[in-house]
N, C-alpha and C. Protein backbone atom coordinates (compact mmCIF):
# COMPACT_ATOMS: atom_id res chain seq x y z
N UNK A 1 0.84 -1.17 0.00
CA UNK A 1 0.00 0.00 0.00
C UNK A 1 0.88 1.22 0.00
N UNK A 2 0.78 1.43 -1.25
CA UNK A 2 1.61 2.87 -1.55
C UNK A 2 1.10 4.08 -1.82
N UNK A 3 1.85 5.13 -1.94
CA UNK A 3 0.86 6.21 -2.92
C UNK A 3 1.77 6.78 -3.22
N UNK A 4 1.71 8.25 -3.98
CA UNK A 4 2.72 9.29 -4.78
C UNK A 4 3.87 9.78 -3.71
N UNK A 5 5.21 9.99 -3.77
CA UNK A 5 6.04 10.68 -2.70
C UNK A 5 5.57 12.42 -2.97
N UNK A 6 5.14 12.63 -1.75
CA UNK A 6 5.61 14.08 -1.88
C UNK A 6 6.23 14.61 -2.06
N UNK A 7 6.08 16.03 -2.54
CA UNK A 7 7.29 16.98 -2.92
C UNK A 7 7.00 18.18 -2.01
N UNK A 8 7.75 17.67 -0.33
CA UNK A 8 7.50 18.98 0.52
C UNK A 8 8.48 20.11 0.03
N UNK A 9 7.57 21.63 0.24
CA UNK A 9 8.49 22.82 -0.16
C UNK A 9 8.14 23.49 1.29
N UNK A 10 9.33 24.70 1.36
CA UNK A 10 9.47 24.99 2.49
C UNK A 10 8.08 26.01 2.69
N UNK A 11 7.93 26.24 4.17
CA UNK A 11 6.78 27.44 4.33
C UNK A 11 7.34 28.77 3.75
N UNK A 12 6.40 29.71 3.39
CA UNK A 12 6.58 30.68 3.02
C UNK A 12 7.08 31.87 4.17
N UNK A 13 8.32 31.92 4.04
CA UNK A 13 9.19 32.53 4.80
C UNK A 13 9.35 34.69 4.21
N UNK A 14 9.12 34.61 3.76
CA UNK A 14 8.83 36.17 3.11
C UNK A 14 7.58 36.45 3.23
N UNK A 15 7.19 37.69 3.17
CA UNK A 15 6.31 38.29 2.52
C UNK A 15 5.89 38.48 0.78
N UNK A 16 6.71 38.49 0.48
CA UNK A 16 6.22 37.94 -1.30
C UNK A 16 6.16 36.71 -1.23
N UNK A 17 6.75 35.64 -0.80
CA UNK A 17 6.19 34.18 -0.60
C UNK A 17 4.68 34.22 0.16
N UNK A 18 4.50 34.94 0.86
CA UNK A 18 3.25 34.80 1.59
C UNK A 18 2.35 35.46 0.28
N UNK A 19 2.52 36.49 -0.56
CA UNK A 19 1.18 36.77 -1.14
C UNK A 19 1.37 36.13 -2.64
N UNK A 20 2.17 35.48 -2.97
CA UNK A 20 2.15 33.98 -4.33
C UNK A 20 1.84 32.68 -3.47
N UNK A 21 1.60 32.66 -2.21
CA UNK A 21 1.04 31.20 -1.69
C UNK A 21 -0.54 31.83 -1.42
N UNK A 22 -0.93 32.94 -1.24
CA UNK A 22 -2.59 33.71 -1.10
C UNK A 22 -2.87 33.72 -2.22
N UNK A 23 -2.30 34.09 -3.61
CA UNK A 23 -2.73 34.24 -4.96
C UNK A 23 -2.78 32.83 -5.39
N UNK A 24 -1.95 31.64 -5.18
CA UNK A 24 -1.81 30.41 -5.45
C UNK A 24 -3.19 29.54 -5.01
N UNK A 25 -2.97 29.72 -3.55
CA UNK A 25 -4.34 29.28 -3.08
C UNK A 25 -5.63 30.24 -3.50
N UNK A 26 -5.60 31.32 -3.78
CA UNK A 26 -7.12 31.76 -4.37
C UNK A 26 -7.73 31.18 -6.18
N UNK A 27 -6.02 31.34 -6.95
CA UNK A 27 -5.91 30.08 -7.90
C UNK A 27 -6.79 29.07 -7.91
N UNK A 28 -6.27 28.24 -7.08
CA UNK A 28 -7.01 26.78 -6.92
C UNK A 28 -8.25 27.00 -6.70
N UNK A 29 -8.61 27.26 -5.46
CA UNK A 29 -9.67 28.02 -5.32
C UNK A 29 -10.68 28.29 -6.48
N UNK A 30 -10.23 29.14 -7.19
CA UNK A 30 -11.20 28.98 -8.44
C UNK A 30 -11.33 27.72 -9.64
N UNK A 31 -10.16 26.88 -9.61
CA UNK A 31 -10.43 25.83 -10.04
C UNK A 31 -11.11 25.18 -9.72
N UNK A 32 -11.20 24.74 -8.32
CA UNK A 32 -11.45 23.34 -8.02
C UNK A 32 -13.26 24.26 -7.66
N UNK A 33 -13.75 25.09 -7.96
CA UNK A 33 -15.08 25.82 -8.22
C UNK A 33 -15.36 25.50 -9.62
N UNK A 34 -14.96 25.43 -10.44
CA UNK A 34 -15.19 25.49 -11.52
C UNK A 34 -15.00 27.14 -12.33
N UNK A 35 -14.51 27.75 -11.80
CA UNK A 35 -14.50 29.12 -12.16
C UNK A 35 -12.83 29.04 -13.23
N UNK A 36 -13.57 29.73 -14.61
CA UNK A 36 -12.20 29.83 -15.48
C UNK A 36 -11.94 31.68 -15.83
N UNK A 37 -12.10 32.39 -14.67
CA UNK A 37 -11.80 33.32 -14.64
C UNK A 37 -10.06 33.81 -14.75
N UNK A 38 -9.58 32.99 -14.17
CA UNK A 38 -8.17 33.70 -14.11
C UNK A 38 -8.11 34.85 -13.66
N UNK A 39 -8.01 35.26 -12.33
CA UNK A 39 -8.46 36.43 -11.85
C UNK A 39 -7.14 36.46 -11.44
N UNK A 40 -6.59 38.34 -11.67
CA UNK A 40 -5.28 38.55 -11.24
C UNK A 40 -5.12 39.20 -9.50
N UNK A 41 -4.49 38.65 -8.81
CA UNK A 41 -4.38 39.32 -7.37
C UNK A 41 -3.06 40.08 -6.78
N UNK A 42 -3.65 40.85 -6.31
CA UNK A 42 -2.31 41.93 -6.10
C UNK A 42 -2.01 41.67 -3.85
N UNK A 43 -1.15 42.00 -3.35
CA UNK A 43 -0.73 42.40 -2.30
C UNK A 43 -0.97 43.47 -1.35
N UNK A 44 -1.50 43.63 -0.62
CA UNK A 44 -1.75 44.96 -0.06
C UNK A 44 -1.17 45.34 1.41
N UNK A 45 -0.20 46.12 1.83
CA UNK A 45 0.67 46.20 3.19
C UNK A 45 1.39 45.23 3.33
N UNK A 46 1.85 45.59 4.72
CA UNK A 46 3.18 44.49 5.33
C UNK A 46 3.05 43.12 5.06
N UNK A 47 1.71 42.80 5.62
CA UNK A 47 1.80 41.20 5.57
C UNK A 47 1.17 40.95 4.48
N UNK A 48 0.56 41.62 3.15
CA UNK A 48 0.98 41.01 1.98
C UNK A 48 -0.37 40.07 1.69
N UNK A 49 -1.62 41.15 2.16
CA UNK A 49 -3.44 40.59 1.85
C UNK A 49 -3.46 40.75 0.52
N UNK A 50 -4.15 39.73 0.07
CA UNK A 50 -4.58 39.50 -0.88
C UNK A 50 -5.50 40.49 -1.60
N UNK A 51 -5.87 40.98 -2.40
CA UNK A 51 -6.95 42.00 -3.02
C UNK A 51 -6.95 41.65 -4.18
N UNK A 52 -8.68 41.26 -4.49
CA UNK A 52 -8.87 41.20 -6.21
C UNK A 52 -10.01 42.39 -6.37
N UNK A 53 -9.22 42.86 -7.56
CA UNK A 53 -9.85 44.00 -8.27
C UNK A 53 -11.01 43.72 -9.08
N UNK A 54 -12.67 43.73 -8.35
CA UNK A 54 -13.49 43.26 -9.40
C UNK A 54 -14.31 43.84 -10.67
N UNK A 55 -14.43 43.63 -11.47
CA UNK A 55 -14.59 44.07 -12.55
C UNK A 55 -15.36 45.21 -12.46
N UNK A 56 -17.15 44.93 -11.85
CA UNK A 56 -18.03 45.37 -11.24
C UNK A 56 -17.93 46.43 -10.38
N UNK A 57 -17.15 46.47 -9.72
CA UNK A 57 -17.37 47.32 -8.35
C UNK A 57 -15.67 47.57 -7.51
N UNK A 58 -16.00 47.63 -6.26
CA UNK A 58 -14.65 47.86 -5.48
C UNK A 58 -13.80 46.41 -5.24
N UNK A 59 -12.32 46.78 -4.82
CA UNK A 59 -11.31 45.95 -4.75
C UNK A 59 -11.86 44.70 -3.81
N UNK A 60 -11.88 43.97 -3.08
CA UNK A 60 -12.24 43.29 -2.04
C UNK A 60 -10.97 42.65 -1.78
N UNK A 61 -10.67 42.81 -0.20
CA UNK A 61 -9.57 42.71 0.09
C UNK A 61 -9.74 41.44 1.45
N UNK A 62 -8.26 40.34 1.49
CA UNK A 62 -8.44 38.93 2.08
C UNK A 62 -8.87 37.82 1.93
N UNK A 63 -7.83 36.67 2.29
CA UNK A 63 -8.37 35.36 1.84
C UNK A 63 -9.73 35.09 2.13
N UNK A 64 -10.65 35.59 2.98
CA UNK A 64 -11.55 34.89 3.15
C UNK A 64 -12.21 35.20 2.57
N UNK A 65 -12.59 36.65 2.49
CA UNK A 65 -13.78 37.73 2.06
C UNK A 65 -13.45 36.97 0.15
N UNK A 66 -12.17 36.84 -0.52
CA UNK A 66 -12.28 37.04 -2.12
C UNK A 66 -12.74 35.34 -1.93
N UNK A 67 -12.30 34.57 -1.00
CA UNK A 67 -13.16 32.89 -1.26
C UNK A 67 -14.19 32.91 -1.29
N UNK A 68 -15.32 33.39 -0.26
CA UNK A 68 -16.79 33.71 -0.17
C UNK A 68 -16.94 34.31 -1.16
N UNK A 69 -16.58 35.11 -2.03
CA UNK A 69 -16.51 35.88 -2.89
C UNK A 69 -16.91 34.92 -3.86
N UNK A 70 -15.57 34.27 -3.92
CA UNK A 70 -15.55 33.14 -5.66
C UNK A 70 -16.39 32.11 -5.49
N UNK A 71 -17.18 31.96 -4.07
CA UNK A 71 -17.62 30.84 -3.53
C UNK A 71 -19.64 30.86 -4.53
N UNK A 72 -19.50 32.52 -3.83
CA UNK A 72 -20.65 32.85 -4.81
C UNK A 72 -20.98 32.71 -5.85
N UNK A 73 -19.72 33.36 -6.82
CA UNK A 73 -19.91 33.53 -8.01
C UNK A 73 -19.66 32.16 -8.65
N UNK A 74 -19.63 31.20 -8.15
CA UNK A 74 -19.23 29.52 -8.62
C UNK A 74 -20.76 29.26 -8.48
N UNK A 75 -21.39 29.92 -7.70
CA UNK A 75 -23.18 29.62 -7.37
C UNK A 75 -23.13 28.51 -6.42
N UNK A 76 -22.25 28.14 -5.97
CA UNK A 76 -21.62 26.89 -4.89
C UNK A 76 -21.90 27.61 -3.33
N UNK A 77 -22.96 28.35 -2.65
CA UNK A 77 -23.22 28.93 -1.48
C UNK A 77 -23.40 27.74 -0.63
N UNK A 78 -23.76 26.71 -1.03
CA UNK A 78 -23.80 25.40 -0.14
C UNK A 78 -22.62 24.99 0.61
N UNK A 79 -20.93 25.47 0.12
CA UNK A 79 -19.86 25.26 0.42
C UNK A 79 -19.79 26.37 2.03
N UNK A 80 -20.73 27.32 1.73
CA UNK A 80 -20.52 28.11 2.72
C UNK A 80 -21.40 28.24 4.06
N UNK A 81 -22.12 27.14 3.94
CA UNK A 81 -22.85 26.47 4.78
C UNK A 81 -24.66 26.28 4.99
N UNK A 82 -25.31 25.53 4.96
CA UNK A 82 -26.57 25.51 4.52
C UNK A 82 -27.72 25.48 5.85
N UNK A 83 -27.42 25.67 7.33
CA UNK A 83 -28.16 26.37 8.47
C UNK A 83 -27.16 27.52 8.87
N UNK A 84 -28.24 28.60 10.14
CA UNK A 84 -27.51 29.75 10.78
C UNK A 84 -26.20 29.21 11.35
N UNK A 85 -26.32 27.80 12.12
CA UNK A 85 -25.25 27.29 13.17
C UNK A 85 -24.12 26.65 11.99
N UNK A 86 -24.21 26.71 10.99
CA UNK A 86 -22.78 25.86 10.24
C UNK A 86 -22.40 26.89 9.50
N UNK A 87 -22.97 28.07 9.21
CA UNK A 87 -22.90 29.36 8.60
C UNK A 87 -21.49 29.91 9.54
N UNK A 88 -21.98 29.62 10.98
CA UNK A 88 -20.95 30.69 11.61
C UNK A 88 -19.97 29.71 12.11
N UNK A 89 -20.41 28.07 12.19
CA UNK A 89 -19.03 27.11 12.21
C UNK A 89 -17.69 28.03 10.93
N UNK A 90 -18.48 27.45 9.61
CA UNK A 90 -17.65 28.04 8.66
C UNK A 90 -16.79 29.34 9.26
N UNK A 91 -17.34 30.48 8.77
CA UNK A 91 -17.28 32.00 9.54
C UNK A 91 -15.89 31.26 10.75
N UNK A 92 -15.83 30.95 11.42
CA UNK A 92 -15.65 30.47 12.73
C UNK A 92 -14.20 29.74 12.06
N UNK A 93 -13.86 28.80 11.47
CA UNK A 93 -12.85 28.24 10.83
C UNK A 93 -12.12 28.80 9.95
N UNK A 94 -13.06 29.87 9.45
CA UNK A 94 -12.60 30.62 8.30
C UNK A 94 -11.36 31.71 8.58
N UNK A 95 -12.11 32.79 9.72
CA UNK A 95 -11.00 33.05 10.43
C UNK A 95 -9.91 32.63 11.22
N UNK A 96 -9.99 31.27 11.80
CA UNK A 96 -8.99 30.91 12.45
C UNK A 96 -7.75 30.44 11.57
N UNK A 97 -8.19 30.35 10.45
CA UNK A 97 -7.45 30.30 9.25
C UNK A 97 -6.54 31.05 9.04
N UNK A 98 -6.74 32.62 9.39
CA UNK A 98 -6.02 33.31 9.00
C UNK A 98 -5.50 34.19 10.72
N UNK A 99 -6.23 34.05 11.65
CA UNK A 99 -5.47 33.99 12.87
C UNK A 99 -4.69 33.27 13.11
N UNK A 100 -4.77 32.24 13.31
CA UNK A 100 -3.69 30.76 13.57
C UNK A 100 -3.01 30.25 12.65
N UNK A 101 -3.62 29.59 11.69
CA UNK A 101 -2.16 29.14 10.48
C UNK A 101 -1.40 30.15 9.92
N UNK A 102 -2.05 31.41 9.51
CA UNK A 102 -1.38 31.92 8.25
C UNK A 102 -0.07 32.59 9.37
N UNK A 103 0.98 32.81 9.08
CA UNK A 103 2.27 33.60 8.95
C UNK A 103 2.90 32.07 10.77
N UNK A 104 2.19 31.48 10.37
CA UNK A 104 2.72 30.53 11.99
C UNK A 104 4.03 29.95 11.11
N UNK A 105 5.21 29.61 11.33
CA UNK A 105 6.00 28.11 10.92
C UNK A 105 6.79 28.14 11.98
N UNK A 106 6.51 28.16 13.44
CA UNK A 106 6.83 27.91 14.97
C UNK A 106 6.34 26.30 14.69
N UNK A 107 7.58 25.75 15.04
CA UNK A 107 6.82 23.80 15.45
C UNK A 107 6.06 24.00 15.94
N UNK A 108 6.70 24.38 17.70
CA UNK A 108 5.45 24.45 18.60
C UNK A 108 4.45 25.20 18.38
N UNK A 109 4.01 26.22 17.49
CA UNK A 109 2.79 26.97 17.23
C UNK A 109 1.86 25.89 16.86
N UNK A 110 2.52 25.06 15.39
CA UNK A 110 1.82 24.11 14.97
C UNK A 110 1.82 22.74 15.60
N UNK A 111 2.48 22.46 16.20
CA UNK A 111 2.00 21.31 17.47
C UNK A 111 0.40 21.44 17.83
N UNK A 112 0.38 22.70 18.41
CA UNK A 112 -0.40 23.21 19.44
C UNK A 112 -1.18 22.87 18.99
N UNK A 113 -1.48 23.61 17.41
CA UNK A 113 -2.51 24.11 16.78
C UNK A 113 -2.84 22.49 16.13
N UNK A 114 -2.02 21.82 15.49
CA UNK A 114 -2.48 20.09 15.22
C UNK A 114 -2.91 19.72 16.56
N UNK A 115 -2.79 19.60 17.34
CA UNK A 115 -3.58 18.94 18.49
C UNK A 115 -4.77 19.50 18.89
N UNK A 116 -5.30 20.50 18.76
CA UNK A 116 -5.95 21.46 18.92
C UNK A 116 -7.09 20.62 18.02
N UNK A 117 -6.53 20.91 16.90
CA UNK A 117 -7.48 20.15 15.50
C UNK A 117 -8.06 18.90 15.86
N UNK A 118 -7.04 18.21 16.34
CA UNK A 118 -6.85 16.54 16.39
C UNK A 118 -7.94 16.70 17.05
N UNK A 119 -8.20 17.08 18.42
CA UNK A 119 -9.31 17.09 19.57
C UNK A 119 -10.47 17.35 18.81
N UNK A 120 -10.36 19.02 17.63
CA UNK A 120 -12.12 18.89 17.84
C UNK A 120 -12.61 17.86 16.64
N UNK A 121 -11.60 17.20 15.41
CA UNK A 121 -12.35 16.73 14.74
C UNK A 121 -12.51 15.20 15.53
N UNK A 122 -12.42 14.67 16.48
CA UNK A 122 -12.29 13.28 16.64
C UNK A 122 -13.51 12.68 16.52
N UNK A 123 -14.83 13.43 16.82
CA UNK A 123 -16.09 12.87 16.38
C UNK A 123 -16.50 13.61 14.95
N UNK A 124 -16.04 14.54 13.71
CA UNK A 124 -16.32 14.76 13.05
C UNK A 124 -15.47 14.17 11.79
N UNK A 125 -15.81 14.46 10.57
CA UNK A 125 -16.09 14.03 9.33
C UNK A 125 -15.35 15.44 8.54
N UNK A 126 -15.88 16.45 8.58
CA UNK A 126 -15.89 17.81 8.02
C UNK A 126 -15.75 18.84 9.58
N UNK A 127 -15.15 20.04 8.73
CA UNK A 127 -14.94 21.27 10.33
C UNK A 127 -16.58 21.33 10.53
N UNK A 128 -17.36 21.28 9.71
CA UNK A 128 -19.19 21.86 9.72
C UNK A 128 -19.64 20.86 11.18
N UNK A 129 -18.92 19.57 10.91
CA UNK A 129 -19.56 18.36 10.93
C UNK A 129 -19.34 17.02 9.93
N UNK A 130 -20.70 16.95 9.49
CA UNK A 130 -20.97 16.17 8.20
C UNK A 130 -21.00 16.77 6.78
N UNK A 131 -20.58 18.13 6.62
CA UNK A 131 -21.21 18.71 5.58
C UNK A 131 -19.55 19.43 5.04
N UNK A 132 -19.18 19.10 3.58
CA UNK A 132 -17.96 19.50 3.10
C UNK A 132 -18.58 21.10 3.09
N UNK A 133 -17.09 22.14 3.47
CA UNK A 133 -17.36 23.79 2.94
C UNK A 133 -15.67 24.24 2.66
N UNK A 134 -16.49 25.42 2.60
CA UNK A 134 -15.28 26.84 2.28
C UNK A 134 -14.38 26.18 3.60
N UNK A 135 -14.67 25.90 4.97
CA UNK A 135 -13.33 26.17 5.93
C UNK A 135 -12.96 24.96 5.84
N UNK A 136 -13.12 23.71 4.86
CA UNK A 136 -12.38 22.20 4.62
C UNK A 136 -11.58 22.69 3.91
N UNK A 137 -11.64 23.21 2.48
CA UNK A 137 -10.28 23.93 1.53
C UNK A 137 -9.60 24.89 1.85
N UNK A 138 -10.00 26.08 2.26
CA UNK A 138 -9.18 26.19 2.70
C UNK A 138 -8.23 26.46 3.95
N UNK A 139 -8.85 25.34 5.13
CA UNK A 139 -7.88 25.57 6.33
C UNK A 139 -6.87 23.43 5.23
N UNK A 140 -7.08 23.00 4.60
CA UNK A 140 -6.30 22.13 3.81
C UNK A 140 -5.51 22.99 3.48
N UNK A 141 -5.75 23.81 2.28
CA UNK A 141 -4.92 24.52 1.82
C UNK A 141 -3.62 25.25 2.55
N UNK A 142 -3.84 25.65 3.68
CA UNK A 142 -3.28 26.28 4.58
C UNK A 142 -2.52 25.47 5.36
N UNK A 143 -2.75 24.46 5.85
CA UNK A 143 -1.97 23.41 6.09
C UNK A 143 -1.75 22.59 5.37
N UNK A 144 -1.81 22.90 4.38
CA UNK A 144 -1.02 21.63 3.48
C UNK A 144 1.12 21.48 3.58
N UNK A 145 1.99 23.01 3.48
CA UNK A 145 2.84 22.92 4.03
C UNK A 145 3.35 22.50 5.16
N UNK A 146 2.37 22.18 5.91
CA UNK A 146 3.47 21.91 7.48
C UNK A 146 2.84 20.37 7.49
N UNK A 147 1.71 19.77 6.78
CA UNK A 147 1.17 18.31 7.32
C UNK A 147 2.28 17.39 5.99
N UNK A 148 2.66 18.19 5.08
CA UNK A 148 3.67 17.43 4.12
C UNK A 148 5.02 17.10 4.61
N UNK A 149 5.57 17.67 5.75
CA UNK A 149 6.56 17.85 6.31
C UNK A 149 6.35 16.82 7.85
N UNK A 150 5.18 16.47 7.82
CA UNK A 150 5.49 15.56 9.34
C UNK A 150 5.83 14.14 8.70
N UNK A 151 6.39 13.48 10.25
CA UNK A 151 6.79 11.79 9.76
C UNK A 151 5.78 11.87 9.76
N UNK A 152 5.73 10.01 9.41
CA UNK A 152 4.76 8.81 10.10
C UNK A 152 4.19 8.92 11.61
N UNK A 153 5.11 9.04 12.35
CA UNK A 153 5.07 9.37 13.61
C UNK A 153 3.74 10.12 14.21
N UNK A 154 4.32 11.69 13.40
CA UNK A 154 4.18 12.79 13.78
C UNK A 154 2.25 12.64 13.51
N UNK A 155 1.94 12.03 12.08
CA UNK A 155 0.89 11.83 11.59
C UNK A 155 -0.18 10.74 12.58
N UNK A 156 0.82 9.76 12.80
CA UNK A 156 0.02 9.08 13.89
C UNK A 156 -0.45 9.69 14.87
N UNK A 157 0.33 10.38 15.73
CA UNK A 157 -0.01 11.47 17.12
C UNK A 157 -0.92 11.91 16.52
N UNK A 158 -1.60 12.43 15.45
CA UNK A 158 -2.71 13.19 15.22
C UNK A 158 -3.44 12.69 13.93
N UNK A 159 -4.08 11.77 14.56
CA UNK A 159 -4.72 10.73 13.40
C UNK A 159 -5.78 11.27 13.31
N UNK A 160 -6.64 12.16 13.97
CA UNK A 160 -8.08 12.76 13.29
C UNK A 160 -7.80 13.71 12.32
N UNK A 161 -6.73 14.50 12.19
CA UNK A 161 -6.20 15.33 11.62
C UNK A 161 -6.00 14.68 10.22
N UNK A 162 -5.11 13.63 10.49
CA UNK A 162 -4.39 12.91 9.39
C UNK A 162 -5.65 12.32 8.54
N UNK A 163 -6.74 11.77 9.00
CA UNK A 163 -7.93 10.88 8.57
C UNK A 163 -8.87 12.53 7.68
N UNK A 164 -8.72 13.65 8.17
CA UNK A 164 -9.37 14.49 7.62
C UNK A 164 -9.13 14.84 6.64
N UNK A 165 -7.58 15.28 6.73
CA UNK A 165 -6.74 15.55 5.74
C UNK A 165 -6.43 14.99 4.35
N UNK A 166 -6.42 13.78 4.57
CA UNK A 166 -6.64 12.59 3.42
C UNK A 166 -7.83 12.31 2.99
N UNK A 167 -8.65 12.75 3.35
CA UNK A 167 -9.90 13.10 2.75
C UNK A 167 -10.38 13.53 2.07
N UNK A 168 -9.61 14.93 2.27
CA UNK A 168 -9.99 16.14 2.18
C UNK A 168 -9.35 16.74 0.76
N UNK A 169 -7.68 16.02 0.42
CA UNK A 169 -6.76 15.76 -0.18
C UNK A 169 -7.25 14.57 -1.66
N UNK A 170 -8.49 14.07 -1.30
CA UNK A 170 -9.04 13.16 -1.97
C UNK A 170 -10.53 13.79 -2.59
N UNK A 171 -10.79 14.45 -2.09
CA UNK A 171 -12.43 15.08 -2.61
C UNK A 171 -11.94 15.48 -4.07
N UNK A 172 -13.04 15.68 -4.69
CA UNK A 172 -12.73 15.83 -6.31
C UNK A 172 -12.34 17.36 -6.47
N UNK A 173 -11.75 17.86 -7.28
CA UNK A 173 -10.97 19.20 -8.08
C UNK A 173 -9.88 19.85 -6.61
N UNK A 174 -10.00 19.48 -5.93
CA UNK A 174 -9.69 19.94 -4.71
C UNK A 174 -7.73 20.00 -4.64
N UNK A 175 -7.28 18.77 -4.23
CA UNK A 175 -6.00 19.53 -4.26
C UNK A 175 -5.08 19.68 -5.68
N UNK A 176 -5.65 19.22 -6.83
CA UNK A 176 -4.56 20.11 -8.16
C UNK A 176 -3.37 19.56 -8.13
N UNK A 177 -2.81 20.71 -8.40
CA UNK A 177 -1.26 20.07 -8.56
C UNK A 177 -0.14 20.17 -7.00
N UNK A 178 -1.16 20.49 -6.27
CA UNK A 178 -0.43 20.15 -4.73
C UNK A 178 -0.03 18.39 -4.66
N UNK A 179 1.06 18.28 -3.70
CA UNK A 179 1.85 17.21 -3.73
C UNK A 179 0.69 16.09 -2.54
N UNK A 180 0.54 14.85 -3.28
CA UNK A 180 -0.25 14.17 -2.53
C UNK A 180 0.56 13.96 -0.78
N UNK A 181 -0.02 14.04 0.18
CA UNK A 181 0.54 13.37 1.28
C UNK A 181 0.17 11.98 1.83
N UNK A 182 1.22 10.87 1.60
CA UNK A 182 1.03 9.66 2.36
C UNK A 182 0.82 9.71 3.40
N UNK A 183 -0.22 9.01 3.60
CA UNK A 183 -0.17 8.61 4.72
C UNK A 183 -0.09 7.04 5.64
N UNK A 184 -0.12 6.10 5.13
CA UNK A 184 0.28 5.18 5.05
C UNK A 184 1.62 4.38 5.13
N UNK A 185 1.94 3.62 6.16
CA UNK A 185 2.98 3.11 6.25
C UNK A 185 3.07 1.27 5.71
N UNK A 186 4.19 1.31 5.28
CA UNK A 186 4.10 -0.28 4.67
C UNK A 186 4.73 -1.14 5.93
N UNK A 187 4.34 -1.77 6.49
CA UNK A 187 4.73 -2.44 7.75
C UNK A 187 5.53 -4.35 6.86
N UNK A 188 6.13 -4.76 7.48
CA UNK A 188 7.09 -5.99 7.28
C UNK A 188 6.99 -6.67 8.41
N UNK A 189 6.25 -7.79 7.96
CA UNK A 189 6.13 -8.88 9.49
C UNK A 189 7.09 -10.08 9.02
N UNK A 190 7.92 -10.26 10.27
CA UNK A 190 9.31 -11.11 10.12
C UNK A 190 8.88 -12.33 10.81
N UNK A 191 8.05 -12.36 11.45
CA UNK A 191 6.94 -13.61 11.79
C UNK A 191 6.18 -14.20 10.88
N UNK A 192 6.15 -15.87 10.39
CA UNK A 192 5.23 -15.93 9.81
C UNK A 192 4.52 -16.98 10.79
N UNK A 193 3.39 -17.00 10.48
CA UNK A 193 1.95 -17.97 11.07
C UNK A 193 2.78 -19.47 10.80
């Protein structure tokens, strides 16, 4: 039981690395929507927010606000949650997205923050629950650098994580040309029956 080797790349250590990994992921983003816009995104201040200039109207500025954004215009509002209480789960993941993962590459930040995860998905399926959205792609997306980079080990310690992730990594248009992560170990029994 095998699968593809990854090709881990390092976290985005700059600020121009940080807004070609926000333009990258808003990219996909519109792929894996079905959207063949090709929409160009620019940088805005220090830490390097995202802003797309829309055709229509004013700039809209941040990962979350231009996803909800493309989330719409894909006519895909179901991704963004379909009662009041999974509306603000989403909402709720969406930001922690960009509080907690984005500019983290502290181990221990992301320790914390994988265990953190590990705990609340252990009875869930999806962040909603049962229901795929906007905060499954992209808090994936967002961790996709640091979960490509753990052992076996590291993956075991946080097997709800790992079970989500590969999931999540597996849903259709979803991760592209991101590097698959194994998860799977090939075990050798030197015992036979």
């Amino acid at each position: 039981m095998g699968g593809e080797p990854c090709c881990p790349g390092p976290a985005p250590a700059s600020s121009s690395c940080r807004k070609m990994a926000a333009a990258a992921e808003l990219t996909l983003l519109e792929k894996s929507l079905g959207l063949s816009k090709g929409n160009k995104y620019s940088a805005q201040g220090e830490r390097q927010i995202p802003v797309l200039q829309t055709n229509n109207g004013p700039s809209l500025t941040g990962l979350t606000t231009i996803a909800t954004h493309l989330v719409k215009q894909a006519n895909k509002e179901y991704l963004l949650g379909s009662t009041a209480e999974e509306k603000a789960i989403v909402q709720q993941w969406l930001e922690y997205r960009v509080t907690r993962v984005d500019g983290h590459s502290n181990k221990d930040d992301i320790r914390t923050l994988l265990k953190d995860l590990n705990s609340y998905l252990e009875d869930k399926v999806y962040l909603t629950g049962y229901n795929f959205t906007l905060a499954d792609i992209l808090l994936y997306y967002g961790l996709h650098r640091f979960i490509v980079d753990l052992t076996v080990q590291e993956k075991e310690k946080y097997l709800n994580v790992s079970r989500w992730f590969c999931h999540i990594q597996h849903y259709p248009g979803i991760r592209q040309h991101l590097s698959v992560v194994v998860f799977l170990k090939n075990r050798l029994y030197t015992n036979s029956l």
